[in-house]
Structure formats: structure tokens, C-alpha cells
N, C-alpha and C. Protein backbone atom coordinates (compact mmCIF):
# COMPACT_ATOMS: atom_id res chain seq x y z
N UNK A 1 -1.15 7.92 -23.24
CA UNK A 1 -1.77 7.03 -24.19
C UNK A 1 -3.14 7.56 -24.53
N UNK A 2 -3.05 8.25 -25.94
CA UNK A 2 -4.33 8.20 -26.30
C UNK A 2 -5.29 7.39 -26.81
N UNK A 3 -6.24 6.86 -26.28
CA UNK A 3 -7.33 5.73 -27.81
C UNK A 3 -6.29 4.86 -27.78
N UNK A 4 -6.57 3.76 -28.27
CA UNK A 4 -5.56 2.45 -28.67
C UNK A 4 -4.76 3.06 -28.75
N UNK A 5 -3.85 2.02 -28.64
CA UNK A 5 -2.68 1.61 -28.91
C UNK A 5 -2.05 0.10 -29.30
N UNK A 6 -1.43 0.28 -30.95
CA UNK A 6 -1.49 -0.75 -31.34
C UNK A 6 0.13 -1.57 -31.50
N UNK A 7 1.12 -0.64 -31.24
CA UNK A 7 2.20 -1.00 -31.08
C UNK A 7 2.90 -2.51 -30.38
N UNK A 8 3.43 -3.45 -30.80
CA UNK A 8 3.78 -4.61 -30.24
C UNK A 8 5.09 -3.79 -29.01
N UNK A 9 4.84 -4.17 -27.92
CA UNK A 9 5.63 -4.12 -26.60
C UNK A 9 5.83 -5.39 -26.16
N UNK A 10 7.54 -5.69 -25.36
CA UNK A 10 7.81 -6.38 -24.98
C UNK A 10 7.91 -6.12 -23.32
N UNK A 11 8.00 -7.74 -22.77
CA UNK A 11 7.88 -7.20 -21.71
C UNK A 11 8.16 -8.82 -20.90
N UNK A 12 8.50 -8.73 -19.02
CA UNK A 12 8.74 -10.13 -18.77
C UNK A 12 9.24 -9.98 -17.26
N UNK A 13 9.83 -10.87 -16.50
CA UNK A 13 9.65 -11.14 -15.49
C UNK A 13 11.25 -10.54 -15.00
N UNK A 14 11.70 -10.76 -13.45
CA UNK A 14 12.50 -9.87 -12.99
C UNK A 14 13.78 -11.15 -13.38
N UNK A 15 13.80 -12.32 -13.28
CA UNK A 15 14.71 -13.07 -13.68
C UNK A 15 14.63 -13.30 -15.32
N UNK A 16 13.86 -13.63 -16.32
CA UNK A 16 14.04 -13.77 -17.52
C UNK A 16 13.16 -15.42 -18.06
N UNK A 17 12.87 -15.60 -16.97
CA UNK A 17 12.60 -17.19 -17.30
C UNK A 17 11.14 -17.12 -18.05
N UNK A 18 9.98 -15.55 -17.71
CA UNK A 18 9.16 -15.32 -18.69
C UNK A 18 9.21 -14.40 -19.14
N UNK A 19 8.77 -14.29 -20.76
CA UNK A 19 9.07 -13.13 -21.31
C UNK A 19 7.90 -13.37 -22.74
N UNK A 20 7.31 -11.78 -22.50
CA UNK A 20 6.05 -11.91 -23.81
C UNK A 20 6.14 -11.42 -25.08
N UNK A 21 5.50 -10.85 -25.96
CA UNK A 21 4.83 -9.69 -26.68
C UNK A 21 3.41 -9.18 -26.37
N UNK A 22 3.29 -8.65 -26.23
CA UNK A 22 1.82 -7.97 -26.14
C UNK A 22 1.72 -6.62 -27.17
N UNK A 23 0.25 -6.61 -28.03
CA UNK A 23 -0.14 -5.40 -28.22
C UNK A 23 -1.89 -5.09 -28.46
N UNK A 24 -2.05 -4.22 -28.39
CA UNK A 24 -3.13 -3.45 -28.66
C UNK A 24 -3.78 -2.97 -27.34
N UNK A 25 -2.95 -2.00 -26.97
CA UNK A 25 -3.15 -1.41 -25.00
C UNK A 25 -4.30 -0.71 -25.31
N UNK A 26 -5.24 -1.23 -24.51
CA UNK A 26 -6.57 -0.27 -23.90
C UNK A 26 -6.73 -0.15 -22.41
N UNK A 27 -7.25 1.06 -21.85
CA UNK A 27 -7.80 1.50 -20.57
C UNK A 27 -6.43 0.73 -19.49
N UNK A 28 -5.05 2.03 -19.44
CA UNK A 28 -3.84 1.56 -18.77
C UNK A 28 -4.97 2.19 -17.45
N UNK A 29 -4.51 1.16 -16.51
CA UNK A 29 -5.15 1.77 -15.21
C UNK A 29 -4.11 1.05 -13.81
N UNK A 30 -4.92 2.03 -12.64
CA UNK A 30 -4.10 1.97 -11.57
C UNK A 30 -5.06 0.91 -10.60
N UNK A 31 -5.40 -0.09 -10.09
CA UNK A 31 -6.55 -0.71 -9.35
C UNK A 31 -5.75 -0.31 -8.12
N UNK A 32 -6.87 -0.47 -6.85
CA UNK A 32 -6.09 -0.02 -5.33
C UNK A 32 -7.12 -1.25 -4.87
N UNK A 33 -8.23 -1.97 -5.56
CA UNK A 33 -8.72 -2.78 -4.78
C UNK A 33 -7.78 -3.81 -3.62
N UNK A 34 -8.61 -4.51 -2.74
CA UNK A 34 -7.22 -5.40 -1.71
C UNK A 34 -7.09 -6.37 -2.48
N UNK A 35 -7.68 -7.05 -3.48
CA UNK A 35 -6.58 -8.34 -4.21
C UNK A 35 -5.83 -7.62 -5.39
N UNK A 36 -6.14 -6.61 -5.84
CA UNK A 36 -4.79 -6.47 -6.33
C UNK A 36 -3.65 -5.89 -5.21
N UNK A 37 -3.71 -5.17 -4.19
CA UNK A 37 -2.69 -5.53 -3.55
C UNK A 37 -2.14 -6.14 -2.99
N UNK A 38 -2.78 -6.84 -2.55
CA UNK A 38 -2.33 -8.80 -2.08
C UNK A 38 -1.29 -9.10 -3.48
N UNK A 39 -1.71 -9.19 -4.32
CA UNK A 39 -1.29 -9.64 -5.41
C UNK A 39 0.24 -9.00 -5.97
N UNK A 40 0.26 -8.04 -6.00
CA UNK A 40 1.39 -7.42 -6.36
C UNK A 40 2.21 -6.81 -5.40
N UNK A 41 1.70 -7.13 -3.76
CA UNK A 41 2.49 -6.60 -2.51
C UNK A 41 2.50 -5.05 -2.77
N UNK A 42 2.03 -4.51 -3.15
CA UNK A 42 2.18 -3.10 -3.43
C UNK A 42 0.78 -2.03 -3.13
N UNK A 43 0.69 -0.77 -2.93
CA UNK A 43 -0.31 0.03 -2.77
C UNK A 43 -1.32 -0.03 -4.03
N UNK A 44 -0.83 -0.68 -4.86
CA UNK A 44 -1.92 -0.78 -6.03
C UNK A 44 -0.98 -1.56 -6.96
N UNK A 45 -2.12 -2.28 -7.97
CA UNK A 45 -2.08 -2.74 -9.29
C UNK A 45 -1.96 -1.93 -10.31
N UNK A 46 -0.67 -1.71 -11.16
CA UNK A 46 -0.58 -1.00 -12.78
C UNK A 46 -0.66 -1.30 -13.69
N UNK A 47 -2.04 -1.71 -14.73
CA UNK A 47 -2.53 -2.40 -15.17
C UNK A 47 -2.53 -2.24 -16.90
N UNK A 48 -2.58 -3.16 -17.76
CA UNK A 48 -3.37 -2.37 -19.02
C UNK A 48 -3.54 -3.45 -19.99
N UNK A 49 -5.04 -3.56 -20.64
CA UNK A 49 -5.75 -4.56 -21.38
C UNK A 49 -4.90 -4.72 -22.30
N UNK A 50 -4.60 -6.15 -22.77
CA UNK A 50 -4.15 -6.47 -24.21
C UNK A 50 -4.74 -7.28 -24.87
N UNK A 51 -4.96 -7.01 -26.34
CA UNK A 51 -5.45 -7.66 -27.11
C UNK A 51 -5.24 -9.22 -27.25
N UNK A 52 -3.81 -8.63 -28.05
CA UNK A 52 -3.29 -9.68 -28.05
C UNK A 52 -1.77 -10.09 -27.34
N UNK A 53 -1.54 -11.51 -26.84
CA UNK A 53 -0.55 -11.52 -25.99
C UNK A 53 0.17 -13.22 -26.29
N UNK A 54 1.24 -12.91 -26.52
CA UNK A 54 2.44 -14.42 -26.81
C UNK A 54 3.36 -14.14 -25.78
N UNK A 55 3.36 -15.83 -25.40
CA UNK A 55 4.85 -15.68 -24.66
C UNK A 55 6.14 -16.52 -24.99
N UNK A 56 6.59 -15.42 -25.02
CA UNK A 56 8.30 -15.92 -26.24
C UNK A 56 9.15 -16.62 -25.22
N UNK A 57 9.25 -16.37 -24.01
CA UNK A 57 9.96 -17.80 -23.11
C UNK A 57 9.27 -17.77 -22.24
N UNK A 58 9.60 -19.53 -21.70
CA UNK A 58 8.35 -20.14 -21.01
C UNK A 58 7.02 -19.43 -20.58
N UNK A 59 6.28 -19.84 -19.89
CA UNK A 59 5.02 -19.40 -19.77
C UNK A 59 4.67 -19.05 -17.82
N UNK A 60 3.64 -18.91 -17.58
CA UNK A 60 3.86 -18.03 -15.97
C UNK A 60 2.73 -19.06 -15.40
N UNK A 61 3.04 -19.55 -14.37
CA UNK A 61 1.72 -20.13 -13.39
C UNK A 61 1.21 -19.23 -13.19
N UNK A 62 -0.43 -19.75 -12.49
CA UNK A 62 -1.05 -19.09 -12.80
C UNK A 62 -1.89 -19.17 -10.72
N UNK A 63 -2.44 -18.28 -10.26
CA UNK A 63 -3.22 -18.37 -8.83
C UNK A 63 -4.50 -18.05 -9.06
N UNK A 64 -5.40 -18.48 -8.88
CA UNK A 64 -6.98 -18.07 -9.13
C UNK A 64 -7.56 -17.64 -8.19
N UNK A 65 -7.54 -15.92 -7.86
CA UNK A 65 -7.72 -15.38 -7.01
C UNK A 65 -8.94 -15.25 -6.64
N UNK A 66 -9.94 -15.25 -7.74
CA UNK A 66 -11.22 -15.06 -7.45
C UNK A 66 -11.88 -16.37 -8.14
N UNK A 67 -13.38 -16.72 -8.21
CA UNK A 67 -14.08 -17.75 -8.89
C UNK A 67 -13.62 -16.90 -10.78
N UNK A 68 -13.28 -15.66 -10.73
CA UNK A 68 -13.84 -15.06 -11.98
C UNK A 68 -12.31 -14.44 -12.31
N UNK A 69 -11.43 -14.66 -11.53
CA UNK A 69 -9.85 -13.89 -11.92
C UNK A 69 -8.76 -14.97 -11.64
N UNK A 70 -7.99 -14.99 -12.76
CA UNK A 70 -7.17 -15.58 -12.23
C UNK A 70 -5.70 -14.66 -12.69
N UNK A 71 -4.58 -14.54 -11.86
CA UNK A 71 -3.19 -14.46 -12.02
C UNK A 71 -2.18 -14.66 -12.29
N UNK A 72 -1.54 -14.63 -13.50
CA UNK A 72 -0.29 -15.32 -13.85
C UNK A 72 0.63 -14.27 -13.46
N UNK A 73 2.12 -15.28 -12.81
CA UNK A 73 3.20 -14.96 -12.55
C UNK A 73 4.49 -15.92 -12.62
N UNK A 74 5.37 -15.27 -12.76
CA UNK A 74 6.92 -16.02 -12.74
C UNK A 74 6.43 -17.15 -11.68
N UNK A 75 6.85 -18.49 -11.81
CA UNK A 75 7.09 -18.94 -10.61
C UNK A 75 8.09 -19.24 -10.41
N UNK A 76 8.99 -18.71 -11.01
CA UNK A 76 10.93 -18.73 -10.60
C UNK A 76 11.16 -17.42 -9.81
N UNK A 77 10.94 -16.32 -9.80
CA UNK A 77 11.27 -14.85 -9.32
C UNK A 77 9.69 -14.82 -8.56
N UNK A 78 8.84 -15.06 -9.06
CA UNK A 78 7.38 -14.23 -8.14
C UNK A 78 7.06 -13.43 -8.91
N UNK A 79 7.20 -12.90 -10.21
CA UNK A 79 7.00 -11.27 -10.42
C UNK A 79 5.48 -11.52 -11.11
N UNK A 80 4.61 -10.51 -10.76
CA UNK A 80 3.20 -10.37 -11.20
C UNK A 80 3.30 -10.42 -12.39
N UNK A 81 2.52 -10.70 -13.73
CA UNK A 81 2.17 -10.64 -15.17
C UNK A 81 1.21 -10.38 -15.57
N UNK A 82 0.28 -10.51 -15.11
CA UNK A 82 -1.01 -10.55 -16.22
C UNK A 82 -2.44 -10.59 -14.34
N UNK A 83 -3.67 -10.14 -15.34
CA UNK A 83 -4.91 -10.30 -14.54
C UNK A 83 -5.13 -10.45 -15.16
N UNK A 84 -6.01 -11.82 -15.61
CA UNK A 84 -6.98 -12.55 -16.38
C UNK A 84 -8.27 -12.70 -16.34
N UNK A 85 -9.13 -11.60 -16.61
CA UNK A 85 -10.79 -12.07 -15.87
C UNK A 85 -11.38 -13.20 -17.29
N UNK A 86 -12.06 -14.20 -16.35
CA UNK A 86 -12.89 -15.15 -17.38
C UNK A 86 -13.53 -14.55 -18.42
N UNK A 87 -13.25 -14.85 -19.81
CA UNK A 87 -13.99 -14.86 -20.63
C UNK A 87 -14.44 -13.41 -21.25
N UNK A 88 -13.14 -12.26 -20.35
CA UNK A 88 -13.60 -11.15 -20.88
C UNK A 88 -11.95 -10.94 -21.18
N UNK A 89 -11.24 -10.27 -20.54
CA UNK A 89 -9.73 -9.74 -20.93
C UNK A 89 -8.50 -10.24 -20.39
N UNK A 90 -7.38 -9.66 -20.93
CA UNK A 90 -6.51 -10.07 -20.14
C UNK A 90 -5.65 -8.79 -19.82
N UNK A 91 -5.13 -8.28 -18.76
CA UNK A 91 -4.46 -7.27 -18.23
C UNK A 91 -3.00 -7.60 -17.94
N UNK A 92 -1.79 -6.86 -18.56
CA UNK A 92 -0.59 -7.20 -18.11
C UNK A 92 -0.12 -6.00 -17.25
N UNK A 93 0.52 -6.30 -16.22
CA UNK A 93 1.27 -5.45 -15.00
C UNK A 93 1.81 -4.45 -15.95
N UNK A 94 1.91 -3.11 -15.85
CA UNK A 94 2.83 -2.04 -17.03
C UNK A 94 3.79 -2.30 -16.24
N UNK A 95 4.22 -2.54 -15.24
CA UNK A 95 5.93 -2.68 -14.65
C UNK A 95 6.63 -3.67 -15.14
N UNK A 96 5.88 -5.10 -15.66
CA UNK A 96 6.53 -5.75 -16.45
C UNK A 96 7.21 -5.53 -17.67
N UNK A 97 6.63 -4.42 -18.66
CA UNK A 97 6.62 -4.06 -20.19
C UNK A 97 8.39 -3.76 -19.62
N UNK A 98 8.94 -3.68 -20.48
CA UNK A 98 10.39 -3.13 -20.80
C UNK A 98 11.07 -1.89 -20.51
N UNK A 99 9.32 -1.08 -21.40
CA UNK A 99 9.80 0.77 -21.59
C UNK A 99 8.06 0.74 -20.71
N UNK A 100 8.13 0.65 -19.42
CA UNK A 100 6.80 0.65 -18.66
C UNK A 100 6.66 2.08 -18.57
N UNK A 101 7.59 3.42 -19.21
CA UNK A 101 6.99 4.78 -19.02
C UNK A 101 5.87 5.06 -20.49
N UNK A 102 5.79 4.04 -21.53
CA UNK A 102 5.35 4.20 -22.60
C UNK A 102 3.76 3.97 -22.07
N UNK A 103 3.40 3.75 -21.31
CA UNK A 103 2.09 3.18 -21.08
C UNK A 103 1.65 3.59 -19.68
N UNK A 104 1.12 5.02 -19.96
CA UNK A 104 1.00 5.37 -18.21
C UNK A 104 -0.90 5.30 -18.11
N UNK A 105 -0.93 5.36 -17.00
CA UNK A 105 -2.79 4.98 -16.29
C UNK A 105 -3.23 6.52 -16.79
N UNK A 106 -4.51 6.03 -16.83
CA UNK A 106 -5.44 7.12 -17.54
C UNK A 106 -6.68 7.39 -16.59
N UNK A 107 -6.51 5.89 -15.53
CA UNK A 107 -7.92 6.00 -14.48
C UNK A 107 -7.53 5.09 -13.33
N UNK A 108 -7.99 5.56 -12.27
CA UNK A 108 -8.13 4.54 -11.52
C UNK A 108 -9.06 3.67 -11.14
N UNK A 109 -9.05 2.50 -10.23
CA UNK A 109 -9.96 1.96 -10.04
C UNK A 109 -10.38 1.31 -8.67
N UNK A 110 -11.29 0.51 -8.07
CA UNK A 110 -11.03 0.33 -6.57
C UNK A 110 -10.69 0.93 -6.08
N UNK A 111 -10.79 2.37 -6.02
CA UNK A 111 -11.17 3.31 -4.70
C UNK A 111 -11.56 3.08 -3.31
N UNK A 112 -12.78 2.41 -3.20
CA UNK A 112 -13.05 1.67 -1.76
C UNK A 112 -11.84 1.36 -0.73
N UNK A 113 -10.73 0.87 -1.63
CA UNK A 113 -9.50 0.17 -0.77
C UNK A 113 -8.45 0.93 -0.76
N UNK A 114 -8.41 2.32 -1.63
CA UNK A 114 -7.15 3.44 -1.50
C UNK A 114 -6.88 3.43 -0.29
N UNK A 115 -5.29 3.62 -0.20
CA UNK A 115 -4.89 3.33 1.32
C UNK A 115 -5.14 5.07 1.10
N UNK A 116 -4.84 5.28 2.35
CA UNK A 116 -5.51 6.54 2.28
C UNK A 116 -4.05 8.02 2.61
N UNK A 117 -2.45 7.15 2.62
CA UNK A 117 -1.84 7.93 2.06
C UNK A 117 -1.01 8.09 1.18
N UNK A 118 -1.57 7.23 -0.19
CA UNK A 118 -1.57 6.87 -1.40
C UNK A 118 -1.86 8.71 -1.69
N UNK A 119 -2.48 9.17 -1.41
CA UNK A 119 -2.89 10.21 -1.95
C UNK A 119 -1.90 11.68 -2.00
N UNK A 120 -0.92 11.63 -0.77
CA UNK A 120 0.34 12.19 -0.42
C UNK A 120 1.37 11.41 -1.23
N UNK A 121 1.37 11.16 -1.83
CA UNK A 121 2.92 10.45 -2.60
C UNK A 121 3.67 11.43 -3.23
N UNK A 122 3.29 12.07 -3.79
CA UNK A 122 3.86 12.84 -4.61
C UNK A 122 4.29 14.15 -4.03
N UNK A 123 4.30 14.74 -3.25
CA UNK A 123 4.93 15.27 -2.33
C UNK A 123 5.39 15.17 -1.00
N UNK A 124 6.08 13.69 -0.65
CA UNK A 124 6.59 13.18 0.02
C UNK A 124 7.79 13.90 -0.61
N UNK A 125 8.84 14.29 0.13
CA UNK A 125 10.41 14.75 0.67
C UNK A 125 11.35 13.39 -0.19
N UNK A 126 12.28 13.77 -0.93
CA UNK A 126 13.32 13.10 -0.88
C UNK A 126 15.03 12.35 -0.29
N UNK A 127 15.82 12.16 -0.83
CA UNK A 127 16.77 12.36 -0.18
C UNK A 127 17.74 13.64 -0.41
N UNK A 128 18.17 13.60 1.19
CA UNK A 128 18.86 15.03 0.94
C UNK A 128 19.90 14.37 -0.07
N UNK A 129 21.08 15.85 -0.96
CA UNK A 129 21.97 15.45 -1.50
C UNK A 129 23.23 14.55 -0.87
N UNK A 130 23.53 14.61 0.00
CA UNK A 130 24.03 14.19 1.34
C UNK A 130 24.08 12.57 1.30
N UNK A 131 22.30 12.22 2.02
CA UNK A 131 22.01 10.75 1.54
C UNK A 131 22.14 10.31 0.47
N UNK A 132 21.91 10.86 -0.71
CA UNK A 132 21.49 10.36 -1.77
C UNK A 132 22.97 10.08 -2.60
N UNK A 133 24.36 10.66 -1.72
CA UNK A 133 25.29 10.61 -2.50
C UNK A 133 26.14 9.13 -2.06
N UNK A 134 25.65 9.26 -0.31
CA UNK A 134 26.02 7.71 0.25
C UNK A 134 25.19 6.84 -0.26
N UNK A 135 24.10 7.25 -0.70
CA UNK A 135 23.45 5.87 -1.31
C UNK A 135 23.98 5.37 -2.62
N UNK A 136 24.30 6.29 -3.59
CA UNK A 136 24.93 6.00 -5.05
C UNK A 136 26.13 5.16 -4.56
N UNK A 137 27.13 5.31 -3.35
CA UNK A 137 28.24 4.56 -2.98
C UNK A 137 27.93 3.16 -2.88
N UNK A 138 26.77 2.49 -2.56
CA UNK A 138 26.10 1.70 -1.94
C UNK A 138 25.68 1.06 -2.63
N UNK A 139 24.86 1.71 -3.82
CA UNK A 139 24.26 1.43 -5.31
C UNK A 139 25.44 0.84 -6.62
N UNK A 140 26.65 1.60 -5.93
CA UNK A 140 27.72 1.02 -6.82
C UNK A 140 28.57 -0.23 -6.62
N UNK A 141 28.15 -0.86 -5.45
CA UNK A 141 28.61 -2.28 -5.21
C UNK A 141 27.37 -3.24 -5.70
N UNK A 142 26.70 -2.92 -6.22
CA UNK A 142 25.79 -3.92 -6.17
C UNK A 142 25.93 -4.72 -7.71
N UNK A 143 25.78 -5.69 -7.89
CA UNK A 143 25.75 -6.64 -9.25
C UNK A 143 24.49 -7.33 -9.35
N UNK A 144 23.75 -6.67 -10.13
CA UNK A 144 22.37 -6.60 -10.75
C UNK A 144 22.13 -8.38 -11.12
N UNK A 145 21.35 -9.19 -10.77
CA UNK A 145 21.38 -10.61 -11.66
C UNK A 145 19.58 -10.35 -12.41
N UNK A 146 19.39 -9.08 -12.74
CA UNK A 146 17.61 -8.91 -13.13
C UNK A 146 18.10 -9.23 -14.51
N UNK A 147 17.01 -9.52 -15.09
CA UNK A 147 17.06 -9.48 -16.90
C UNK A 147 17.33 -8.68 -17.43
N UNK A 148 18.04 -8.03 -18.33
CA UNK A 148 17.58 -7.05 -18.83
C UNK A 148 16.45 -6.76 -19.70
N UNK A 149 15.80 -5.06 -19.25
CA UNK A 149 15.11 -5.13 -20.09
C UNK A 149 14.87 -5.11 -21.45
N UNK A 150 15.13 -6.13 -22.05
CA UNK A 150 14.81 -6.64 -23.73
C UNK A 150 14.75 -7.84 -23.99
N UNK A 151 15.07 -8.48 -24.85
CA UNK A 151 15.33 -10.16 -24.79
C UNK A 151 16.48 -9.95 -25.29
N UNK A 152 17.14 -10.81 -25.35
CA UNK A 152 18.80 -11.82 -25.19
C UNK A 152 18.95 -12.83 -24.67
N UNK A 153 19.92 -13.42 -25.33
CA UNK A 153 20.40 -14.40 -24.76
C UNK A 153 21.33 -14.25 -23.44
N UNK A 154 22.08 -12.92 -23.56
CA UNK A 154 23.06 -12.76 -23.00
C UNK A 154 22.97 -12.22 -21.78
N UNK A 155 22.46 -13.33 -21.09
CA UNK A 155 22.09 -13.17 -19.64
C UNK A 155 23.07 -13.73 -18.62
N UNK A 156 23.68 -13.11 -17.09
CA UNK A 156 23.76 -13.63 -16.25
C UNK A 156 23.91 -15.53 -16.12
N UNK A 157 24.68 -16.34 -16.29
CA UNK A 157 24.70 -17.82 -15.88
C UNK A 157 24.20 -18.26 -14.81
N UNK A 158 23.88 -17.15 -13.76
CA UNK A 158 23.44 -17.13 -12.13
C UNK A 158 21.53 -16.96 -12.11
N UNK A 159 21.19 -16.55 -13.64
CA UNK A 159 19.44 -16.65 -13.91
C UNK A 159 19.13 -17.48 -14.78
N UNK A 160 20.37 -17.90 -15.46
CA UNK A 160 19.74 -18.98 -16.52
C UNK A 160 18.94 -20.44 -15.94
């Protein structure tokens, strides 16, 4: 992502019960501070400012993590959405967006709290072909009840 980005992206929760538009992405970033990982259970927050932001089904509770942040998320599934700081922006999770490879981090942030082998990820070992072929066996029993990513109606009766 270079400079703005003004493209409308869709985007929404792991069951379907929220689902947005957002556009005009500025400063996609990675936070490692500890409330965003509290927040998203994960080694870091994947973040990126939007201008502007609608939500096309229902809407996300919200946790007020700080006096000055607050958090919206699914409260049917849990799934993170948005960082809201008062009176300045609003940030949606890029794992929420649909096509979340369209919008990759440009910086990080909260350093102080990098776990510290966050920094080895990327050459961490995979699975051998071996595992990875019993796992596809494993992967092929499974029946997905996530949203898909787009909107539809034509969802699962088991998330509606």
C-alpha cells in the first residue's frame, strides 16, 4: 500500500452476524503493545486507519480498554474489529477485511512489548511433506460454519 488508499473494502466477523464497508486505508500497521495483545489473543495487532466506515449487518459491542480506546467486536463469535481512539481515528483489524492480503503493514508499533521471538517467525521450519499430507486428510473432514468471505445471504443455517 502506497499513500492512501481509497478503495471501498469489505470486511466482518468469523460468524457473519457483523459485517462492514470501510474505505480510505491509511498507516496499515502491526502494534505488539500488551493491550493489543490482550485484545486480539495474538503476538500483535494488524491494524489500518479508516476514514470512513458502515456497518451493513448488525453492529459489534464494544470493551473500553483504555480511558482513551475503546474496542469493538462480534459479540456472537468474539472476533476483534476495529480500535477506536477518542476523538481521533478508527482502526479496523486487516484480518477482518475479506481480501486481508490487499492491505499489508508498512510499520510497526509498540515495540516495548515485542515478544521477543516474534522476530524468528519467518524462518521457523514447516511441515515436513509427510505431516503436511496427514494433515490435508484431517483438513478434509472438517465442515467450515465461518462466513464466507463476502456478503450473502447464503450462509450456513447453523450461523444464522
Amino acid at each position: 500500500m502506497s499513500g492512501e488508499e481509497t478503495d471501498i473494502k469489505s470486511g466482518g466477523c468469523q460468524c457473519g452476524a457483523v459485517r462492514y464497508c470501510a474505505e480510505g486505508f491509511k498507516r496499515p500497521s502491526i502494534c505488539h503493545c500488551r493491550m493489543c495483545q490482550k485484545a486480539v489473543g495474538g503476538p500483535f495487532a494488524a491494524l489500518v486507519v479508516v476514514e470512513n466506515l458502515s456497518w451493513t449487518r448488525g453492529e459489534p459491542a464494544y470493551f473500553q480498554s483504555s480511558n482513551l480506546v475503546r474496542r469493538g467486536f462480534c459479540r456472537d463469535c468474539g472476533t476483534p474489529l476495529t480500535y477506536e481512539f477518542e476523538g481521533s481515528h478508527i482502526d479496523i483489524t486487516i484480518a477482518s477485511l475479506d481480501q486481508p492480503d490487499l492491505v499489508a503493514p508498512e510499520i510497526q508499533l509498540g515495540l516495548e512489548n515485542r515478544l521477543s521471538w516474534c522476530e524468528g517467525l519467518a524462518v521457523l521450519p514447516t511441515r515436513t511433506e509427510e505431516a503436511e499430507a496427514a494433515a490435508q486428510d484431517v483438513f478434509a473432514r472438517i465442515r467450515n460454519h465461518q462466513h464466507p468471505d463476502r456478503d450473502t445471504d447464503a450462509w450456513p443455517e447453523t450461523i444464522r
